[in-house]
C-alpha atoms as a PDB file:
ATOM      1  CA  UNK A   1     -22.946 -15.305 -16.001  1.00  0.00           C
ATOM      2  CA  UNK A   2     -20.444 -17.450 -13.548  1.00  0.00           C
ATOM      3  CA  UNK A   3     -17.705 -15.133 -15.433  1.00  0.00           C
ATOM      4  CA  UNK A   4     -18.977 -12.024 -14.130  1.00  0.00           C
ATOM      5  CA  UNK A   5     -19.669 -13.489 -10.893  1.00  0.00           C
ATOM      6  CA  UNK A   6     -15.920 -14.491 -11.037  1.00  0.00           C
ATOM      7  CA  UNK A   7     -14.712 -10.909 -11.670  1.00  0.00           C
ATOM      8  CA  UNK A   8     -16.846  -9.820  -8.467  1.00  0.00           C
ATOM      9  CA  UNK A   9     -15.226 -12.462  -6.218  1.00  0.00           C
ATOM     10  CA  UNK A  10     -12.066 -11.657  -7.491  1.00  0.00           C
ATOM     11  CA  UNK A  11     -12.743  -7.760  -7.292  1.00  0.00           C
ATOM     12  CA  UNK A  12     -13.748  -8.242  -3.865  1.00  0.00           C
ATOM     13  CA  UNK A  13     -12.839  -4.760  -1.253  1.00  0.00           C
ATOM     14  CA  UNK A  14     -12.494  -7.958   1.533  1.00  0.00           C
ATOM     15  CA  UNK A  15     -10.683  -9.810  -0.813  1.00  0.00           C
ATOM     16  CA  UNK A  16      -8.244  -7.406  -1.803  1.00  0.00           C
ATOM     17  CA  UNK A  17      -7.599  -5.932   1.925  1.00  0.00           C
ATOM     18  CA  UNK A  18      -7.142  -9.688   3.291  1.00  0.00           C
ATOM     19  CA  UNK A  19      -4.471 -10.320   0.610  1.00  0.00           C
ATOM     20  CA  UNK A  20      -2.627  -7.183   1.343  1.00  0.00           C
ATOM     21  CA  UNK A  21      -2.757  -7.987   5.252  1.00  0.00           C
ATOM     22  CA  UNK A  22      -1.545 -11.882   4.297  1.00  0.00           C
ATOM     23  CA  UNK A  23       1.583 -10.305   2.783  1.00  0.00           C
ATOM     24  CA  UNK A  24       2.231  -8.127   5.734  1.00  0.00           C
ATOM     25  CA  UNK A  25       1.882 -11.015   7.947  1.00  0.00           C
ATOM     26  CA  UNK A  26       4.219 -12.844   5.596  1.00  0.00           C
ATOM     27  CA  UNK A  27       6.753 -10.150   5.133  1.00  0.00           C
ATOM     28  CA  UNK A  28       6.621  -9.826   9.251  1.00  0.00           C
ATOM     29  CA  UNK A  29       7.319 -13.507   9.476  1.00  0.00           C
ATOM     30  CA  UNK A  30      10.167 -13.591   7.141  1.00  0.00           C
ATOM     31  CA  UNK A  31      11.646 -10.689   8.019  1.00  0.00           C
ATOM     32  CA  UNK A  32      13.137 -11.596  11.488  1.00  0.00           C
ATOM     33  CA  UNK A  33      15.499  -8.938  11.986  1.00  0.00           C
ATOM     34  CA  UNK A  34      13.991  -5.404  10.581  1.00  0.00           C
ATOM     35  CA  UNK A  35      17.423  -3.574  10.978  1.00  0.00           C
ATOM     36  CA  UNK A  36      18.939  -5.193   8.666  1.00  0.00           C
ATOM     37  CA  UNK A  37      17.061  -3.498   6.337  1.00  0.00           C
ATOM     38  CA  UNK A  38      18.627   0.068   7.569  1.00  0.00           C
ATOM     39  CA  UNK A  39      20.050   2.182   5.226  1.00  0.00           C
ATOM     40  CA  UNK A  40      20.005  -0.470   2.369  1.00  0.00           C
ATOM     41  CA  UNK A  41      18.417   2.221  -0.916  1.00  0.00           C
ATOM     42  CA  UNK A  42      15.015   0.609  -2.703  1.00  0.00           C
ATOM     43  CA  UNK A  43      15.746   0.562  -6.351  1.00  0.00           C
ATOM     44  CA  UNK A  44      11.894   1.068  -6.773  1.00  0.00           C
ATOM     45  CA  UNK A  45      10.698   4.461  -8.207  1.00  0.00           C
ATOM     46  CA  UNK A  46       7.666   4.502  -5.303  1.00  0.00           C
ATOM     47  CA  UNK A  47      10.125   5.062  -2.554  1.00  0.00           C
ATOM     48  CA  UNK A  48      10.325   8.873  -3.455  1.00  0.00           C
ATOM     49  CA  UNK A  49       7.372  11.020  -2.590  1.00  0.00           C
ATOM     50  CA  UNK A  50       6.468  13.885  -4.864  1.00  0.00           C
ATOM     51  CA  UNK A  51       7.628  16.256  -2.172  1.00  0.00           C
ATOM     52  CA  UNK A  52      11.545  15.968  -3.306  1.00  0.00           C
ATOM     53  CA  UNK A  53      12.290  14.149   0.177  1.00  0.00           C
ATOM     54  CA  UNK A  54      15.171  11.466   0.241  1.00  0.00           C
ATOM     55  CA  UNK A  55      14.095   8.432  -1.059  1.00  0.00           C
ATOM     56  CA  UNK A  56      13.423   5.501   2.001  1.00  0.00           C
ATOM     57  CA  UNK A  57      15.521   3.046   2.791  1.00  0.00           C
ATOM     58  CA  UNK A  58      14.274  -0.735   3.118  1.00  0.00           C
ATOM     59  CA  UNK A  59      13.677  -0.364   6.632  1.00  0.00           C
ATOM     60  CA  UNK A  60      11.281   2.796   6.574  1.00  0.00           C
ATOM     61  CA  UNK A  61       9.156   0.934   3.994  1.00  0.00           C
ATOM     62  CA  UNK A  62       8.950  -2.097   5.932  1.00  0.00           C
ATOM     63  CA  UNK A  63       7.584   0.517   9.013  1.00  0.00           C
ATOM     64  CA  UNK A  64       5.030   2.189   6.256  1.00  0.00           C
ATOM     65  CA  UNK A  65       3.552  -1.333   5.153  1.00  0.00           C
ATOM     66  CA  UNK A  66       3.597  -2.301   8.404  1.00  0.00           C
ATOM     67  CA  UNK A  67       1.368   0.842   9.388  1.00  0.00           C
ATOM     68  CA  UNK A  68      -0.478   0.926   6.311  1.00  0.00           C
ATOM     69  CA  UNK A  69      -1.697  -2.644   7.205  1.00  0.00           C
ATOM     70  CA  UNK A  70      -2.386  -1.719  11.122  1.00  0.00           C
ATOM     71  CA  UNK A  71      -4.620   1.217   9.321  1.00  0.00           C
ATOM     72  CA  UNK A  72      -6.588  -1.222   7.625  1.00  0.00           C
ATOM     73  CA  UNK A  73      -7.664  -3.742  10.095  1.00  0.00           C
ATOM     74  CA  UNK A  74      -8.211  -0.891  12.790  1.00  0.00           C
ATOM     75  CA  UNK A  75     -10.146   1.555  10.421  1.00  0.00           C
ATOM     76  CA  UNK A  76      -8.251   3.997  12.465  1.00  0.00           C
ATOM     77  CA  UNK A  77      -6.674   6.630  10.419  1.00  0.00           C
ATOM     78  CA  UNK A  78      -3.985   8.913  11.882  1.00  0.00           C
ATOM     79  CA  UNK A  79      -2.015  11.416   9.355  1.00  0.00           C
ATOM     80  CA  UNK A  80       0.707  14.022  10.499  1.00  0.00           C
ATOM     81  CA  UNK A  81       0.903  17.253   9.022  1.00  0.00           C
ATOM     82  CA  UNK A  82       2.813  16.947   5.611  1.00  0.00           C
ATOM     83  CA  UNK A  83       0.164  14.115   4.902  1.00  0.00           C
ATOM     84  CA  UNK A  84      -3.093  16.409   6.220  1.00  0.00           C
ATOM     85  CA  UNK A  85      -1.763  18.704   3.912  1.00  0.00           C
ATOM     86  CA  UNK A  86      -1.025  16.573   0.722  1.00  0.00           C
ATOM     87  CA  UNK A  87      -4.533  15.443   1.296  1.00  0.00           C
ATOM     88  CA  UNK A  88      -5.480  18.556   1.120  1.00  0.00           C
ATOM     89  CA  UNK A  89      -4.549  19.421  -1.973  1.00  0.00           C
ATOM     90  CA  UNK A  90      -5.289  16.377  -3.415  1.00  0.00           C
ATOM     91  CA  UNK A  91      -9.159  16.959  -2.290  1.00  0.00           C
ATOM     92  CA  UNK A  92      -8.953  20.349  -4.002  1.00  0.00           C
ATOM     93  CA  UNK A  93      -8.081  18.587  -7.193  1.00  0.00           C
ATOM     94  CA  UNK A  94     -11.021  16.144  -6.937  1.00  0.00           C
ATOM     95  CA  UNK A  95     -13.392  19.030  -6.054  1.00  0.00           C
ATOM     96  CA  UNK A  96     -14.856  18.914  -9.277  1.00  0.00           C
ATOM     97  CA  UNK A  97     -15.903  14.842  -9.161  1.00  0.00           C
ATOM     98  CA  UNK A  98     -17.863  16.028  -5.709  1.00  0.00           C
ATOM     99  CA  UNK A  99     -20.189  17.362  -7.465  1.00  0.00           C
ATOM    100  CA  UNK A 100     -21.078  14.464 -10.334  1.00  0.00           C
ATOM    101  CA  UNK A 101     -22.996  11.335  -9.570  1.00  0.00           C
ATOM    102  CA  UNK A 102     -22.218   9.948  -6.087  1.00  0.00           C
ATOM    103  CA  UNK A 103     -22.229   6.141  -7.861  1.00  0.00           C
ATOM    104  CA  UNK A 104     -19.815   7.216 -10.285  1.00  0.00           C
ATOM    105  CA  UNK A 105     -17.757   8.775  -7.661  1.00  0.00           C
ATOM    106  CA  UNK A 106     -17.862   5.818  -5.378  1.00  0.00           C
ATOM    107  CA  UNK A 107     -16.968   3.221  -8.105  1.00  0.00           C
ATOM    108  CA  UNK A 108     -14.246   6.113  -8.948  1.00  0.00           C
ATOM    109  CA  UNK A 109     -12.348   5.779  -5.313  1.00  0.00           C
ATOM    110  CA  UNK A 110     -12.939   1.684  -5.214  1.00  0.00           C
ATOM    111  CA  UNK A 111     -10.956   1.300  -8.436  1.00  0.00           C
ATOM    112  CA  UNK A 112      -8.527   3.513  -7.080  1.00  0.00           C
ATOM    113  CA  UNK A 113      -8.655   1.820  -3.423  1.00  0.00           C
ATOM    114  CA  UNK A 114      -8.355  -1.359  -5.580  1.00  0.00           C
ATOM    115  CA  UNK A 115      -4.697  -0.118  -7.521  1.00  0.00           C
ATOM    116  CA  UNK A 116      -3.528   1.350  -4.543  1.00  0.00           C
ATOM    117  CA  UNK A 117      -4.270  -1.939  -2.344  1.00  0.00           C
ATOM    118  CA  UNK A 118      -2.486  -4.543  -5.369  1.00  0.00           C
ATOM    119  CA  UNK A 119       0.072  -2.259  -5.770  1.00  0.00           C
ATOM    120  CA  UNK A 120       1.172  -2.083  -1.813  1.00  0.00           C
ATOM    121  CA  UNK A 121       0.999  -5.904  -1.942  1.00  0.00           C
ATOM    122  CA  UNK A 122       3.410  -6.503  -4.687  1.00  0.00           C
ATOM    123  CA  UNK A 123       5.425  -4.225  -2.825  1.00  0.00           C
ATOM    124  CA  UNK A 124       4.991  -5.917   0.576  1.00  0.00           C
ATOM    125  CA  UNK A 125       6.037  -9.353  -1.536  1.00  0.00           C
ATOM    126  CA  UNK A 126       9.080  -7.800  -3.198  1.00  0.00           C
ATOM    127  CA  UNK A 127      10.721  -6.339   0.689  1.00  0.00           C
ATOM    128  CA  UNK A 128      10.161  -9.573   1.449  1.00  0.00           C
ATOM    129  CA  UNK A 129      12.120 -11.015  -1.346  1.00  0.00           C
ATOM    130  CA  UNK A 130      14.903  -8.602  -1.296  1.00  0.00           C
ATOM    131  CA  UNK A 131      15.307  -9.401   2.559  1.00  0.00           C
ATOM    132  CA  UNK A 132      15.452 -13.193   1.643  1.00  0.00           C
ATOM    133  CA  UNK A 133      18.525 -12.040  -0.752  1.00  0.00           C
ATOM    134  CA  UNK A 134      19.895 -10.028   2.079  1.00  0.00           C
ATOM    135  CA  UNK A 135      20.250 -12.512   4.056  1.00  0.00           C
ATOM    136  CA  UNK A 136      20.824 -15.466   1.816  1.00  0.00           C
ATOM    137  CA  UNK A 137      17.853 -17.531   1.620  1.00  0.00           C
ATOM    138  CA  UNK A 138      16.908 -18.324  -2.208  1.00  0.00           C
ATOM    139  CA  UNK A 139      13.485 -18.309  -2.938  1.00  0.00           C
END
């Protein structure tokens, strides 16, 4: 029983969100001088969007944590046009799951809301590890 329990606590929505806002906070600390990160190239494969644009620099990711994170804690969402319409599309692919069992939809978004949220933090961690190289602090 106190290993399920476990799983929940460390499943938590809070818990997850709180960790991903601690490594914003951290990455904001360490990273003292943003611009340095200008026009350095990420050699991680989530930097290029689907749509064929450029892939970001350091700096530009830094901004989308950053806002990703302000998104979070406000519960205010605010999307330009190229992302109203990705979402869009993406909603037309998930018409079919509107229609099934709302539970089994709900726990379908949360696991997704749960990859999505461990996967920005280890990318929060690692900016804030390459900026530490950058500028010559070892870990």
């Amino acid at each position: 029983m106190q290993s399920a329990e476990a799983k929940f606590i460390k499943n938590s929505l809070h818990l997850a969100l709180t960790g991903y806002s601690s490594a914003v906070s951290d990455m904001e600390q360490t990273i003292l001088l943003p611009s340095l990160l200008r026009d350095v190239p990420s050699d991680e494969a989530w930097d290029c969007e689907a749509t064929e644009e450029s892939c970001r620099d350091l700096h530009s990711n830094y901004l989308m944590l950053k806002a990703i994170r302000n998104t979070v804690e406000s519960s205010l969402v605010f999307l330009d046009d190229h992302k109203v319409k990705s979402n869009m599309a993406l909603n037309k692919t998930l018409e079919p799951l509107l229609d099934s069992d709302p539970e089994a939809l709900f726990r379908f978004h949360l696991r997704g809301l749960f990859y999505v949220m461990s996967d920005l933090t280890k990318k929060t961690q690692s900016l804030t590890v390459k900026y530490m190289d950058i500028i010559g602090v070892a870990n």
